[in-house]
N, C-alpha and C. Protein backbone atom coordinates (compact mmCIF):
# COMPACT_ATOMS: atom_id res chain seq x y z
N UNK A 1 -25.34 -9.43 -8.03
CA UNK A 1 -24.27 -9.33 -7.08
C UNK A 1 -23.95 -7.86 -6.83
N UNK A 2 -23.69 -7.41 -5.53
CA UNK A 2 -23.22 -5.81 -5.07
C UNK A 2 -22.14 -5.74 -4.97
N UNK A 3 -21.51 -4.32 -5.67
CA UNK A 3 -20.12 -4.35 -5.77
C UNK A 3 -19.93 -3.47 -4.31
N UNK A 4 -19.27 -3.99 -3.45
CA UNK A 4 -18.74 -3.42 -1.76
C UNK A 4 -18.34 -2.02 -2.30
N UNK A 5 -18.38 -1.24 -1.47
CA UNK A 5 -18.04 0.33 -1.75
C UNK A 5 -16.96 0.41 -0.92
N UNK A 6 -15.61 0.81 -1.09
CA UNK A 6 -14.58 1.01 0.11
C UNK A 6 -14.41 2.36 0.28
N UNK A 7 -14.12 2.47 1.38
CA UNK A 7 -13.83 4.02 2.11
C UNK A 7 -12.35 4.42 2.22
N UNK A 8 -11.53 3.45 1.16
CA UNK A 8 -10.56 4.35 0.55
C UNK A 8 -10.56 4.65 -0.15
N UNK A 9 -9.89 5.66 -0.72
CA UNK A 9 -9.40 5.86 -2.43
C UNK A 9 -8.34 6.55 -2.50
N UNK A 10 -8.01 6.36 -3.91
CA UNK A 10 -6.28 6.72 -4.66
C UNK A 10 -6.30 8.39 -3.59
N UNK A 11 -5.15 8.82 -3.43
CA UNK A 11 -4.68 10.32 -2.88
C UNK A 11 -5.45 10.77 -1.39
N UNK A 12 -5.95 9.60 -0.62
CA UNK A 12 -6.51 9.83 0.44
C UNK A 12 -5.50 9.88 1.56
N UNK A 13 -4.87 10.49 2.06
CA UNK A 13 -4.32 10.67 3.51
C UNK A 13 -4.75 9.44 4.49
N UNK A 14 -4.17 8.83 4.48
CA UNK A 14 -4.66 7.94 5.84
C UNK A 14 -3.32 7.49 7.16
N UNK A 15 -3.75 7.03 8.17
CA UNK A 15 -2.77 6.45 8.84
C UNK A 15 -3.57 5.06 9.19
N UNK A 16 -2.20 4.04 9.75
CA UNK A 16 -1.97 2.87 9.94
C UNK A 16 -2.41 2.67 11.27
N UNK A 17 -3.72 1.92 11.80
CA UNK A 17 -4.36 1.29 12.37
C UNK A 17 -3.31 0.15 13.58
N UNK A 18 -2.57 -0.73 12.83
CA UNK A 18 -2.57 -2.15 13.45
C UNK A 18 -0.94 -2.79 12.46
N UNK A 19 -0.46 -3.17 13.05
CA UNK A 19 0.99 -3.91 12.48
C UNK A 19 2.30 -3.18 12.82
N UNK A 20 3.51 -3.18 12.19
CA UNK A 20 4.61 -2.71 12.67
C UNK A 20 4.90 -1.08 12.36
N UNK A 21 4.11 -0.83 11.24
CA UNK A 21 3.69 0.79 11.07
C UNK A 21 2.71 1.41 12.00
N UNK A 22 2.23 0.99 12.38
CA UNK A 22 0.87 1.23 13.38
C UNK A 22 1.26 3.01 13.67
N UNK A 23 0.48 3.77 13.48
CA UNK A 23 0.98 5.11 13.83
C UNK A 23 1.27 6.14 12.94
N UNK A 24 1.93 5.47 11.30
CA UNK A 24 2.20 6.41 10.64
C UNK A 24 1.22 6.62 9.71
N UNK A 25 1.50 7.96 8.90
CA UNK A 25 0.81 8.40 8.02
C UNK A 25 0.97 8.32 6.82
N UNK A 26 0.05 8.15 5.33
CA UNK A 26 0.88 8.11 4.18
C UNK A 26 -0.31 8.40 3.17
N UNK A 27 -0.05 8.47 1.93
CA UNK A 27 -1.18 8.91 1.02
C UNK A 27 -0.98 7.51 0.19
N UNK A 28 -2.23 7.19 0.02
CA UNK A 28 -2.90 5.85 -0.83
C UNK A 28 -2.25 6.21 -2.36
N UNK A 29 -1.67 5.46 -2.84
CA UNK A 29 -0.83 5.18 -3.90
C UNK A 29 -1.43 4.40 -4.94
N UNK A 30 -2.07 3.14 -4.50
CA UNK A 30 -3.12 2.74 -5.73
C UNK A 30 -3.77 1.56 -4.66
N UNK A 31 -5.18 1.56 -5.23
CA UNK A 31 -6.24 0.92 -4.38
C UNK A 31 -6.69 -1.21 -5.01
N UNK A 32 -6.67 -2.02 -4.56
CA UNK A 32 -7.35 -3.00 -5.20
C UNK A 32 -8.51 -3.50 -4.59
N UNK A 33 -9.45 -3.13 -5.27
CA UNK A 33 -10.83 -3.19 -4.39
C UNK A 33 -11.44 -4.79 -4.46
N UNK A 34 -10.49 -5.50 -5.29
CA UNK A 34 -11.14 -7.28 -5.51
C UNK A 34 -10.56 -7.61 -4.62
N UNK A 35 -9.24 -8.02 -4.04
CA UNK A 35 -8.68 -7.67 -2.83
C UNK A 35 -8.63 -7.25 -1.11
N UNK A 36 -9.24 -6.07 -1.23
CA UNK A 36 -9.37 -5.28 -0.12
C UNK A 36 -8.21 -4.81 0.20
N UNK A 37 -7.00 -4.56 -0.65
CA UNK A 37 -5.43 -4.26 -0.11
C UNK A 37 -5.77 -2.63 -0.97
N UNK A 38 -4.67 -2.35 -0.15
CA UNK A 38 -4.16 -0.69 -0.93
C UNK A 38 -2.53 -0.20 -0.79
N UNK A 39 -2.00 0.41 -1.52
CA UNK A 39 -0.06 0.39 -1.32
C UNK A 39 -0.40 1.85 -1.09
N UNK A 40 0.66 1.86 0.34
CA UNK A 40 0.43 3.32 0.80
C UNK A 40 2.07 3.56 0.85
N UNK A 41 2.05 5.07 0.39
CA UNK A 41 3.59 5.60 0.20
C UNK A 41 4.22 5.88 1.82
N UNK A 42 5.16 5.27 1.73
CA UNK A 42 6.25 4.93 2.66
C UNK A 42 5.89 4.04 4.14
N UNK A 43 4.81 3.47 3.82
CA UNK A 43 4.28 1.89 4.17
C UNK A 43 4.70 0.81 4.02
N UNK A 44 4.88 -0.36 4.84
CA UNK A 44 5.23 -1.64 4.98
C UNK A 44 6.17 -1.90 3.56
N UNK A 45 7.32 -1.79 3.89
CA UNK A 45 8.43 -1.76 2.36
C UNK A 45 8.67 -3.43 2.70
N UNK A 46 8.96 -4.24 1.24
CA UNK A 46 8.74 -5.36 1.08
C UNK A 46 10.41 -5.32 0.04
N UNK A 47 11.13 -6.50 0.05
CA UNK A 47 12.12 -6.67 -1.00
C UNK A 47 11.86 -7.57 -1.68
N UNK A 48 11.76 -6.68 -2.73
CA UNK A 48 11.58 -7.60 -4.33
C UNK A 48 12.92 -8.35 -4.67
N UNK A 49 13.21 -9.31 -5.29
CA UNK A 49 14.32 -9.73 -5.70
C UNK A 49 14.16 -9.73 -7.71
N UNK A 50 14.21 -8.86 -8.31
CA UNK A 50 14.48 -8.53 -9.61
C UNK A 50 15.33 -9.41 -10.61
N UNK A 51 14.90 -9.88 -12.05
CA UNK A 51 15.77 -10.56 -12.35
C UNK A 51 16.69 -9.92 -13.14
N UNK A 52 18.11 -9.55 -13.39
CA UNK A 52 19.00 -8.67 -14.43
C UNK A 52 18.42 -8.82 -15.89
N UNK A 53 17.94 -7.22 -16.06
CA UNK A 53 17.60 -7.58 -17.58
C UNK A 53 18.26 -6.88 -18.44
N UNK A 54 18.30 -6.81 -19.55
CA UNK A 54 19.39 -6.42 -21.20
C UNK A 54 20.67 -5.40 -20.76
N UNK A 55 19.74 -4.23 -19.73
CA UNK A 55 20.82 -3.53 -19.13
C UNK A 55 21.87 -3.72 -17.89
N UNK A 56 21.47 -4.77 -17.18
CA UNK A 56 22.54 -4.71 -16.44
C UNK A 56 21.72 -4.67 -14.93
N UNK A 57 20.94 -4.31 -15.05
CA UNK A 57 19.74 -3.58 -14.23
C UNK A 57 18.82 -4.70 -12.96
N UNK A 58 19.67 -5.34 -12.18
CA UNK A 58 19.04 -6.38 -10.90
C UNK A 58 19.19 -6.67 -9.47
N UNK A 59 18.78 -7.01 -8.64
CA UNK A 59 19.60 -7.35 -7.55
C UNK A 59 17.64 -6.92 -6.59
N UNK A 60 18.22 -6.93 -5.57
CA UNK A 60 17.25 -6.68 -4.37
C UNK A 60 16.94 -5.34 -4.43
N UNK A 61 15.53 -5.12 -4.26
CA UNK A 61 14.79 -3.66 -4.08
C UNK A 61 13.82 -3.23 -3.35
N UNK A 62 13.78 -2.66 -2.54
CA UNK A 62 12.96 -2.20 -1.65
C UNK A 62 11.66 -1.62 -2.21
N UNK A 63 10.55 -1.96 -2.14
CA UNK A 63 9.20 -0.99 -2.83
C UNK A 63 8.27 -1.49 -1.15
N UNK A 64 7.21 -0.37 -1.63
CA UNK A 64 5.76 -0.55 -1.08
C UNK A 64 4.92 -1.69 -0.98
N UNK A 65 4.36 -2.39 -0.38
CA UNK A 65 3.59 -3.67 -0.02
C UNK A 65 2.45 -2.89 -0.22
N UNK A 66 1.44 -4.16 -0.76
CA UNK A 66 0.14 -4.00 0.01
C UNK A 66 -0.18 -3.99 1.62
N UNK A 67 -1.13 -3.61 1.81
CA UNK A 67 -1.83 -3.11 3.15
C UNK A 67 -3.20 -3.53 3.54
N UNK A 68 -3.61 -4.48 4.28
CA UNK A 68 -5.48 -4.50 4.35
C UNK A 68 -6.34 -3.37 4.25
N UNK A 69 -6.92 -3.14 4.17
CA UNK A 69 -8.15 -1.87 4.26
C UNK A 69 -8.05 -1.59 5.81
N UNK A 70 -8.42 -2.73 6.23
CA UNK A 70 -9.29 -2.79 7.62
C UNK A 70 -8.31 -2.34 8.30
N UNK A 71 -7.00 -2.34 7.91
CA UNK A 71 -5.67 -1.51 9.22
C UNK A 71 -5.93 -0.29 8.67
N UNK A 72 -6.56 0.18 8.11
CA UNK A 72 -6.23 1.59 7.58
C UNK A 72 -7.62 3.08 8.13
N UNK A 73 -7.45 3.54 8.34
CA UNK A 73 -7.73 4.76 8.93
C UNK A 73 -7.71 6.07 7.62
N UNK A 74 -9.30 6.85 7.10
CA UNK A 74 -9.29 7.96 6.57
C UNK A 74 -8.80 9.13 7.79
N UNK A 75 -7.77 9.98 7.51
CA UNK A 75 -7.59 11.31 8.01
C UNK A 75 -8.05 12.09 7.59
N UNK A 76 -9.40 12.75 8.54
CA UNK A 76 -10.25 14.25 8.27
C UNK A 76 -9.13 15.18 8.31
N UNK A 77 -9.27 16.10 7.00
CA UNK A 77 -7.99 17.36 6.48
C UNK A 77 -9.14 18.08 5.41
């Protein structure tokens, strides 16, 4: 079996292809290549709902989503 080679990787500059970001720019944050997703910093923000743990510490939170590959775009720099 061939392992697919992707043309992203971790600290690559890219911009957004296709969806409601379409346009912006962001650096690859961490890659899942079984997948084909990648979480790009200040990309498609998703709310987690957290459960309160020992400290006190819960409620709704905003983080980074995954992203397809295929919306994603390397920026020559």
């Amino acid at each position: 079996m061939s392992k697919k080679k992707l043309h992203i990787k971790k600290d690559d500059l890219v911009t957004v292809l296709s969806g409601q970001d379409r346009g912006k720019q962001g650096v690859v944050l961490q890659v899942f290549p079984k997948k084909n997703r990648a979480v790009v910093e200040g990309i498609h923000f998703v709310k987690r709902h957290l459960r309160p743990n020992q400290t006190g510490q819960g409620g709704v939170v905003e983080r980074e989503g995954t992203i397809h590959i295929s919306n994603l775009k390397k920026v020559d720099g």
